[in-house]
N, C-alpha and C. Protein backbone atom coordinates (compact mmCIF):
# COMPACT_ATOMS: atom_id res chain seq x y z
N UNK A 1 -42.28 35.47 -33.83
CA UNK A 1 -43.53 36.17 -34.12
C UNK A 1 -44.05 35.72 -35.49
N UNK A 2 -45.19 35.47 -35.72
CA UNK A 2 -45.90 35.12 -36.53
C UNK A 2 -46.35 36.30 -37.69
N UNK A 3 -46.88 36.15 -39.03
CA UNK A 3 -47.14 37.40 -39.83
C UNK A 3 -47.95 37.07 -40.78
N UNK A 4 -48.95 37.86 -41.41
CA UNK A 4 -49.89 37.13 -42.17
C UNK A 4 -49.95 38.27 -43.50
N UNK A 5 -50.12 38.35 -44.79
CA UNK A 5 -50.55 39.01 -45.68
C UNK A 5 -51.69 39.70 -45.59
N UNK A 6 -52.79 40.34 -45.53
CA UNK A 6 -54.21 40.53 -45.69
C UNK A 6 -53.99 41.25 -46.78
N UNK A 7 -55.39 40.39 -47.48
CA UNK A 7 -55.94 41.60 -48.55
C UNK A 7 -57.28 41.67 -48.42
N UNK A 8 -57.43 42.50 -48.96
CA UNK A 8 -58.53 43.70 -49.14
C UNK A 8 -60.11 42.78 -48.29
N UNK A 9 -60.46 41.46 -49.10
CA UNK A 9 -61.30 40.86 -48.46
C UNK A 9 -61.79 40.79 -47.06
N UNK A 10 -59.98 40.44 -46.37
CA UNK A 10 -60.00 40.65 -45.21
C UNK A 10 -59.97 42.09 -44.37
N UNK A 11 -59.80 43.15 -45.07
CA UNK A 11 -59.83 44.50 -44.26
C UNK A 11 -60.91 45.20 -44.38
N UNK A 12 -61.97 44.62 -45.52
CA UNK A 12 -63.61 44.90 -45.59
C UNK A 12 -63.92 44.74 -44.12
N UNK A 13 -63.46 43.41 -43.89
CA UNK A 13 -64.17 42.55 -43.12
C UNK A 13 -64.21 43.78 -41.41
N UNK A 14 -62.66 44.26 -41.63
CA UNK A 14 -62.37 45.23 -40.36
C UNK A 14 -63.43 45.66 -40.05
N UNK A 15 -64.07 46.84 -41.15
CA UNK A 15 -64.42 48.04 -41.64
C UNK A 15 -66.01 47.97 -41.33
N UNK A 16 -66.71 46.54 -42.13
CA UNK A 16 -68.15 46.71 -42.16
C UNK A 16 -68.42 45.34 -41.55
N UNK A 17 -69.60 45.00 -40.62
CA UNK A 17 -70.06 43.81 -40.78
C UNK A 17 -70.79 42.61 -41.43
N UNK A 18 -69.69 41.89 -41.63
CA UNK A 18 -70.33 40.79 -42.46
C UNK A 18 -69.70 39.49 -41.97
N UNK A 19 -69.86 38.38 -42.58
CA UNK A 19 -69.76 37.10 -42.24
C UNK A 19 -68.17 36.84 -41.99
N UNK A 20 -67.69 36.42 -41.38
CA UNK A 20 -66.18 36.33 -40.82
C UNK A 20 -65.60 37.41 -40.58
N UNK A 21 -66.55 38.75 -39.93
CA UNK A 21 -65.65 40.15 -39.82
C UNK A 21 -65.20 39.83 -37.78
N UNK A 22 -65.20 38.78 -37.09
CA UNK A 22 -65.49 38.59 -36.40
C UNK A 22 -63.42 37.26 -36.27
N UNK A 23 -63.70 36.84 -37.50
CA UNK A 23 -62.01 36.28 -37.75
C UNK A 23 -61.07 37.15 -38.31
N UNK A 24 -61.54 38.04 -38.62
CA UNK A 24 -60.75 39.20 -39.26
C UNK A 24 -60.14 40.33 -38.14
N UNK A 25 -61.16 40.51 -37.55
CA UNK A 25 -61.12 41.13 -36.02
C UNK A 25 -59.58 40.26 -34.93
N UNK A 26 -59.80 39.75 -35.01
CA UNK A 26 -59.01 38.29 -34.09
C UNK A 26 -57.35 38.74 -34.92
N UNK A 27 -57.49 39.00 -36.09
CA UNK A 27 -55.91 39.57 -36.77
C UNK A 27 -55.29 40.82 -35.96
N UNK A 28 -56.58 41.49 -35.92
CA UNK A 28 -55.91 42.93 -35.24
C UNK A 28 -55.40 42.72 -33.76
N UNK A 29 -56.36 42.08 -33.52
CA UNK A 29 -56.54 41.78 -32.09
C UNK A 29 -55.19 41.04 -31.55
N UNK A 30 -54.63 40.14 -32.18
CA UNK A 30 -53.56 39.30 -31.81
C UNK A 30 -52.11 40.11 -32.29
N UNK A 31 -51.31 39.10 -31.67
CA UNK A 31 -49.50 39.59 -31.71
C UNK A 31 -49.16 39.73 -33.20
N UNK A 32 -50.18 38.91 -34.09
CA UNK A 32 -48.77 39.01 -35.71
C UNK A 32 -48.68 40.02 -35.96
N UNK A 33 -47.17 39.92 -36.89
CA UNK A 33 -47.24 41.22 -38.10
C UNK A 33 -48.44 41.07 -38.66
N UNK A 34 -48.94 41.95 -39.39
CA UNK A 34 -49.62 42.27 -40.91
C UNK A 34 -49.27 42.68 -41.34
N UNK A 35 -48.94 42.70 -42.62
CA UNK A 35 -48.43 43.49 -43.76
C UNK A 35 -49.76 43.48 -45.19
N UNK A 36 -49.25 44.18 -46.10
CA UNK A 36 -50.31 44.35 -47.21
C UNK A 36 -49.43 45.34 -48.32
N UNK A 37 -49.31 45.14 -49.70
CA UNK A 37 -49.06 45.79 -50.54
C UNK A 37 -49.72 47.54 -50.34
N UNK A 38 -49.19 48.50 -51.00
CA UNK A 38 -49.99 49.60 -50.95
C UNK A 38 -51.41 49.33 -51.59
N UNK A 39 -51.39 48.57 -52.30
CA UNK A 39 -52.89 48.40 -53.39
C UNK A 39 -54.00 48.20 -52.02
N UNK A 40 -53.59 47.80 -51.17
CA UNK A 40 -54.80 47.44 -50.05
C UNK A 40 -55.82 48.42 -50.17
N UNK A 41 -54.85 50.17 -49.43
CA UNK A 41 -55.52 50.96 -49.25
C UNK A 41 -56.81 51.71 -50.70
N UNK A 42 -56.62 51.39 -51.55
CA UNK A 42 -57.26 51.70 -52.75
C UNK A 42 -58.22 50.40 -53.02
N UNK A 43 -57.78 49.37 -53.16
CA UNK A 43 -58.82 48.11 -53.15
C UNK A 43 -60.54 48.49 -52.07
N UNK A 44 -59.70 48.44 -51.09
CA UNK A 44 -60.92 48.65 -49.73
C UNK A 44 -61.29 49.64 -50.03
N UNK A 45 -60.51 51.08 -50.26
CA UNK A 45 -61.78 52.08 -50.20
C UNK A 45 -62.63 52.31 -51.41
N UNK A 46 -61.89 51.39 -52.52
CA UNK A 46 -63.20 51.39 -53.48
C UNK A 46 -64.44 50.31 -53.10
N UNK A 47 -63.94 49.50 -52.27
CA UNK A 47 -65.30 48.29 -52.01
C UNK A 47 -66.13 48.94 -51.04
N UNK A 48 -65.77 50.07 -50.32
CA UNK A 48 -66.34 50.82 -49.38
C UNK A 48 -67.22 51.71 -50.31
N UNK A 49 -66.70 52.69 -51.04
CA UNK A 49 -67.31 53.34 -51.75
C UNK A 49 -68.84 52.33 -52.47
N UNK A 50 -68.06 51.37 -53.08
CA UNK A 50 -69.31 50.62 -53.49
C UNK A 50 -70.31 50.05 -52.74
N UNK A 51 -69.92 49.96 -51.53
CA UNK A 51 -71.01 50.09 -50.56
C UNK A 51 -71.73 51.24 -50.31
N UNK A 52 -71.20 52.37 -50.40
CA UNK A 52 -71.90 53.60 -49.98
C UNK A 52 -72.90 53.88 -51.37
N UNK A 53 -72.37 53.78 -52.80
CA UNK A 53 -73.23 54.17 -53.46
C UNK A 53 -74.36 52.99 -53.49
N UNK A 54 -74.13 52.09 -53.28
CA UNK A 54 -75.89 50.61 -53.31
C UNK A 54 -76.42 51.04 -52.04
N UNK A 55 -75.74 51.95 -51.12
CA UNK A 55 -76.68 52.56 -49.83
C UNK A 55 -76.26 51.44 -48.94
N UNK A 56 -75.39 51.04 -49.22
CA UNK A 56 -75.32 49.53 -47.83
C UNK A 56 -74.75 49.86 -46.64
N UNK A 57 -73.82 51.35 -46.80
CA UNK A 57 -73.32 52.17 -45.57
C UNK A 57 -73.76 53.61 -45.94
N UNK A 58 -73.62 54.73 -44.69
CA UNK A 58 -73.94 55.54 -44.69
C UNK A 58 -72.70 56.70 -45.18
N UNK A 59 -72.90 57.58 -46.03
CA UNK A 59 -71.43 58.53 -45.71
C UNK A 59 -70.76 59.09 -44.80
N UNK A 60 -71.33 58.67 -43.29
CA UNK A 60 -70.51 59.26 -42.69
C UNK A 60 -69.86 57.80 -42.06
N UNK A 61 -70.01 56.90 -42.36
CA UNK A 61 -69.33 55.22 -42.38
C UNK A 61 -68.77 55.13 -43.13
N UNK A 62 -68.37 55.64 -44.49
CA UNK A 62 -67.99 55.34 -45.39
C UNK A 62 -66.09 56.26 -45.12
N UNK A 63 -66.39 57.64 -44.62
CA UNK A 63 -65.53 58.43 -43.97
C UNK A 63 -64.43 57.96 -43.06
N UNK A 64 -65.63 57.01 -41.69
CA UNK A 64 -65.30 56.78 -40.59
C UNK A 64 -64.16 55.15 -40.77
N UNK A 65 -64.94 54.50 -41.65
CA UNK A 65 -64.24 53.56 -41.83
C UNK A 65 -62.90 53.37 -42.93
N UNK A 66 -62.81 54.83 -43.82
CA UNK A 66 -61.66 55.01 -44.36
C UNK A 66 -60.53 55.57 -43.06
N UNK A 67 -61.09 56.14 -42.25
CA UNK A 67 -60.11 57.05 -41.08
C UNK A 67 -59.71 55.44 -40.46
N UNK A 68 -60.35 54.48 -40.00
CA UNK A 68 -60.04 53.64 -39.40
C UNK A 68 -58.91 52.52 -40.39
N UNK A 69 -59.20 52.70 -41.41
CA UNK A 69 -58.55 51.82 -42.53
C UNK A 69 -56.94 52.82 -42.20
N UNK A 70 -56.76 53.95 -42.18
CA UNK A 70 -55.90 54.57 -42.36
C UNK A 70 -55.08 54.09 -41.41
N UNK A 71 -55.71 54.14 -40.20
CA UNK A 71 -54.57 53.97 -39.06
C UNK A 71 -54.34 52.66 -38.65
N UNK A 72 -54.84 51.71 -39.21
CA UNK A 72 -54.62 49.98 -39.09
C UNK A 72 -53.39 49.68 -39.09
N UNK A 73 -52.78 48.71 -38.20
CA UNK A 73 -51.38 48.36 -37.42
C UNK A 73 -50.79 47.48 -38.91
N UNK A 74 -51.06 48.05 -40.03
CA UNK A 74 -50.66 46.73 -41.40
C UNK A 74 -49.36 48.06 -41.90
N UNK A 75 -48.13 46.92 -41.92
CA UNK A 75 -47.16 47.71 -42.43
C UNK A 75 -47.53 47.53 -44.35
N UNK A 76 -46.68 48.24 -44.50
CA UNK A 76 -46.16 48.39 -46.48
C UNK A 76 -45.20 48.20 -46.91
N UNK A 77 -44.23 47.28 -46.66
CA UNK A 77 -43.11 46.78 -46.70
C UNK A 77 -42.69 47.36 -47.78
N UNK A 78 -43.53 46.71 -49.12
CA UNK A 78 -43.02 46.76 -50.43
C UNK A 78 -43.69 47.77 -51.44
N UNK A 79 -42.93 48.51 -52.18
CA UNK A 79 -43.53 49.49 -52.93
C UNK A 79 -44.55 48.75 -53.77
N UNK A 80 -45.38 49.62 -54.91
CA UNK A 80 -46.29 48.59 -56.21
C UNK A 80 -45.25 48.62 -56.82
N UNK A 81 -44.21 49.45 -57.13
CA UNK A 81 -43.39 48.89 -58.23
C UNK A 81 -42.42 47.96 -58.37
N UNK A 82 -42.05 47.65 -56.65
CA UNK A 82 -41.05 46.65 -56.30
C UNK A 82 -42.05 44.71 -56.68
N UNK A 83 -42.95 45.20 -56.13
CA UNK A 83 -44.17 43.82 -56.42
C UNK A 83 -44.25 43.64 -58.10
N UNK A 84 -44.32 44.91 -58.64
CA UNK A 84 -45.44 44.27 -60.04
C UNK A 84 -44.70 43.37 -61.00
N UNK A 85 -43.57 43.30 -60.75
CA UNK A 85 -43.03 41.83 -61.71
C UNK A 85 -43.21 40.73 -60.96
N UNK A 86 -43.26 40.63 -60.01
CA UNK A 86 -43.50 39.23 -59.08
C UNK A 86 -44.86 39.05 -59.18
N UNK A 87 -45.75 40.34 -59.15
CA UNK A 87 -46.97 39.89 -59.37
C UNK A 87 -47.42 39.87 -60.58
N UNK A 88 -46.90 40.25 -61.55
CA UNK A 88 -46.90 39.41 -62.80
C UNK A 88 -46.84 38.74 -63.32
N UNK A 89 -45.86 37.85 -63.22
CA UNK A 89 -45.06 36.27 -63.43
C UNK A 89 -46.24 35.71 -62.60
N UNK A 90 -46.42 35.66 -61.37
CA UNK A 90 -47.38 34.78 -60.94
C UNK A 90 -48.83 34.95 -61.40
N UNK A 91 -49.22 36.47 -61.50
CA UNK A 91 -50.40 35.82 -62.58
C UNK A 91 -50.34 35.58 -64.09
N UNK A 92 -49.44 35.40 -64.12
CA UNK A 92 -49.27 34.30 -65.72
C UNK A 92 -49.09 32.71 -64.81
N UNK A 93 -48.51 32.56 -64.35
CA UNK A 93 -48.04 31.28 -63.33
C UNK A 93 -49.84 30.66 -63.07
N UNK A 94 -50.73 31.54 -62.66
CA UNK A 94 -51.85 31.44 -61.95
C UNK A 94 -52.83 31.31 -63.04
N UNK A 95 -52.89 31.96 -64.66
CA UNK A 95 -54.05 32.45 -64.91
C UNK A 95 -55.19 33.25 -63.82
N UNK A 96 -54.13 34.12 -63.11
CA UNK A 96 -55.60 34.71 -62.51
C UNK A 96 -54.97 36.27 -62.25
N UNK A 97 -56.22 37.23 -62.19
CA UNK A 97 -55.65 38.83 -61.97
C UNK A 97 -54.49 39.38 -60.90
N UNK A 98 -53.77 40.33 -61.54
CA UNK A 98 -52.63 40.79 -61.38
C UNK A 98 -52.98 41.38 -59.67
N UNK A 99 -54.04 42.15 -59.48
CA UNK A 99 -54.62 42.50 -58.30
C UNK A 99 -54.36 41.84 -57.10
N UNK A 100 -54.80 40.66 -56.86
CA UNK A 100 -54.52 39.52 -56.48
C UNK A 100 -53.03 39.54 -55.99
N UNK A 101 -52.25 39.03 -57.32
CA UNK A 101 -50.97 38.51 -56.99
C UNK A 101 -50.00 39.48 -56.59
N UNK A 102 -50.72 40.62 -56.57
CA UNK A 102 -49.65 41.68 -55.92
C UNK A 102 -49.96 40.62 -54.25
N UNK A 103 -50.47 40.86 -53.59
CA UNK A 103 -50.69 40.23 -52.29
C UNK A 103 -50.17 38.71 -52.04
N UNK A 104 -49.97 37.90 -53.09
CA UNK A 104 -49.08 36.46 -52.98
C UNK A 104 -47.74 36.93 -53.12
N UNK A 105 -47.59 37.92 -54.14
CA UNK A 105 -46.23 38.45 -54.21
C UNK A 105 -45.34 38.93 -53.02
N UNK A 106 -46.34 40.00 -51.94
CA UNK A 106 -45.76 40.13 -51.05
C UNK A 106 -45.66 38.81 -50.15
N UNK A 107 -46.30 37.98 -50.14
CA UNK A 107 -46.32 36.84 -49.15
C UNK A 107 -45.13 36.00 -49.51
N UNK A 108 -44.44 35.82 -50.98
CA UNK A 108 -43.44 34.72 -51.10
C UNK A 108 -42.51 35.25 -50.28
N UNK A 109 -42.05 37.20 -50.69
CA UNK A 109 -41.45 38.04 -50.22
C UNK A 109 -41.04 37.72 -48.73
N UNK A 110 -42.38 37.99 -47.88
CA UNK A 110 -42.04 38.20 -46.79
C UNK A 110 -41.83 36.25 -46.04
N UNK A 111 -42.42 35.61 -46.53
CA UNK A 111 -42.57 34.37 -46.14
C UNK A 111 -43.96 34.09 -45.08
N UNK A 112 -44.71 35.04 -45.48
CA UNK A 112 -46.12 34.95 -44.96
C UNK A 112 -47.21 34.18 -45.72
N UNK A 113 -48.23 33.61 -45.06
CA UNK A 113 -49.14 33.08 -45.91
C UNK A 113 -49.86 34.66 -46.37
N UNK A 114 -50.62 34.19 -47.37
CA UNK A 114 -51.70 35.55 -47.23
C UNK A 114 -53.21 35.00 -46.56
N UNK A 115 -53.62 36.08 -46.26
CA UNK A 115 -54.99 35.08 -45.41
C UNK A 115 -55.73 36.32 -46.75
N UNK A 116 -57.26 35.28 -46.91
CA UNK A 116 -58.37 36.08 -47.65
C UNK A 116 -59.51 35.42 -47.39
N UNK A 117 -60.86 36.05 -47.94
CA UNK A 117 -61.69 35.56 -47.38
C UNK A 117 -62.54 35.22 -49.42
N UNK A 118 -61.39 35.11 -50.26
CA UNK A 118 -61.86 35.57 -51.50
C UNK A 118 -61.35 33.94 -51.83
N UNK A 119 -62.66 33.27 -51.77
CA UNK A 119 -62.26 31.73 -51.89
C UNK A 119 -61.91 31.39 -53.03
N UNK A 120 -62.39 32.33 -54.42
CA UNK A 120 -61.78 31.65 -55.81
C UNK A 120 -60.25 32.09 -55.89
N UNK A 121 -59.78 33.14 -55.31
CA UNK A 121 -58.05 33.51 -55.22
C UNK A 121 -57.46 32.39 -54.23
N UNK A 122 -58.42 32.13 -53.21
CA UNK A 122 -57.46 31.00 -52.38
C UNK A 122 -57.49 29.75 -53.13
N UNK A 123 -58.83 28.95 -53.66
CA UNK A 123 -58.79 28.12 -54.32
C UNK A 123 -57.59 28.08 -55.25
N UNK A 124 -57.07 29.10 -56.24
CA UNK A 124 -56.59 28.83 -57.51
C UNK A 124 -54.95 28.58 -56.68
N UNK A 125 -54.89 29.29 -55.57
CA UNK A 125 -53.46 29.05 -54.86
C UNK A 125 -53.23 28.47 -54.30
N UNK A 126 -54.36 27.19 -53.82
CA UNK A 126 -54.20 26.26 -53.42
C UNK A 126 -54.04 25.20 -53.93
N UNK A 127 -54.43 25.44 -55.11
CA UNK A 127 -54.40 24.02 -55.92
C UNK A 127 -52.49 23.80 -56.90
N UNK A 128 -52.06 24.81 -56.78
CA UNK A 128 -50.80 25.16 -57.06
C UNK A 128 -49.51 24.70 -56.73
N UNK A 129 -48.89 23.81 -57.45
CA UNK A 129 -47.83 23.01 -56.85
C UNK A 129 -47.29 23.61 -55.78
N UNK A 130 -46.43 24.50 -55.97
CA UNK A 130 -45.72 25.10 -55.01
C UNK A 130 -46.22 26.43 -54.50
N UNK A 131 -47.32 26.74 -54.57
CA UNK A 131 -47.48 28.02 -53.90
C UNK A 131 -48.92 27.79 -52.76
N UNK A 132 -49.47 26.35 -52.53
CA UNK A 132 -50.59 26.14 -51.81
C UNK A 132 -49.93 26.44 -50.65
N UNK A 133 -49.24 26.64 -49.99
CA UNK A 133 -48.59 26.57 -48.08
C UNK A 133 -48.95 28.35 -48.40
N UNK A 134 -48.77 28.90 -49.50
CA UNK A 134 -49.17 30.91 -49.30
C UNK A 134 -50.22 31.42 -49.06
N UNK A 135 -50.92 30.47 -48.89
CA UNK A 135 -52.61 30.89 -48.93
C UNK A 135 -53.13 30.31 -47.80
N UNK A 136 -53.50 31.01 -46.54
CA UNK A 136 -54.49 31.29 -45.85
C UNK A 136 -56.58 31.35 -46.24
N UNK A 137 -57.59 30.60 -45.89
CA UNK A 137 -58.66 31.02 -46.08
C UNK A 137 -58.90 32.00 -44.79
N UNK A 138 -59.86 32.95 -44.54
CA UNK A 138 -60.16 33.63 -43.68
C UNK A 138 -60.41 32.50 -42.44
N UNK A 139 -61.90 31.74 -43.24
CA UNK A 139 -62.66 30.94 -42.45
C UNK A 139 -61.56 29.81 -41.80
N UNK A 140 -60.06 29.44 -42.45
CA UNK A 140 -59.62 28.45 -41.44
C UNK A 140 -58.62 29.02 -40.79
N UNK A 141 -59.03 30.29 -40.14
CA UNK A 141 -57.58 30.97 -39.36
C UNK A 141 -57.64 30.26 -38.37
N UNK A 142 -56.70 29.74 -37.33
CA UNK A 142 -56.54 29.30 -36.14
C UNK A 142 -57.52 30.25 -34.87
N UNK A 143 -57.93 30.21 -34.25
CA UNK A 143 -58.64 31.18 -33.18
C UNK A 143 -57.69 32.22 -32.42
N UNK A 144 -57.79 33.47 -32.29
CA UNK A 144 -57.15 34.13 -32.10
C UNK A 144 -56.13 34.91 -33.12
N UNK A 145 -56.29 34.46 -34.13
CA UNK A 145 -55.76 34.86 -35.11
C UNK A 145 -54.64 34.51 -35.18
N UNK A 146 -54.31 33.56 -34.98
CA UNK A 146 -52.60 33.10 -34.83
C UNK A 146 -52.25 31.53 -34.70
């Protein structure tokens, strides 16, 4: 069985429609694990919220799509406190935010890529001696999500 990281980019994508919510869909839809740090659930529902206050969703979407975020088939393997030195070291490793590397962190962990749709986090992990095979882009998931 196959298993992928998602973060937050990609569980917008669940939630509201926008451009690759349609490859993001194809995750749920298929056999892998998912997994995701706890930070997921707080990431997304603040990008939700920030949708609701620019008016880009309605509050009772904003509700509907936290209830749906809730019950999403993504395990939590790893506590934040078991991650935040791994995701520390790597964003010193990275120059790039700690936010982030909680979600590479779980991926060395589990031996998952992480998939995102957040091309300057995939960029910087791709260009990375040893950590480019952890990074997934949304846009080059295989079809079907797998």
């Amino acid at each position: 069985m196959t298993g992928y990281v998602v973060d937050a980019s990609v569980a917008v994508k669940w939630l509201v429609e926008e451009a690759l919510s349609d490859k993001a869909a194809a995750l749920l839809d298929g056999d892998s694990t998912l997994a995701a740090p706890p930070l997921l659930f707080a990431e997304v529902a603040n990008a939700l919220w920030a949708m609701r206050r620019r008016g880009d969703i309605a509050a009772s979407d904003l509700a509907e799509a936290v209830e749906t975020l809730r019950t999403a088939p993504v395990s939590t393997p790893l506590s934040m406190p078991d991650l935040t030195a791994a995701a520390t070291r790597l964003a010193s490793d990275l120059d790039h935010p700690v936010y982030d590397c909680f979600y590479l962190a779980l991926a060395v962990h589990a031996q998952y890529p992480v998939v995102t749709a957040d091309t300057r986090f995939h960029n910087k992990v791709r260009e990375h001696p040893y950590l480019s095979d952890r990074v997934l882009h949304l846009a080059d998931l295989p079809a079907g999500g797998a």
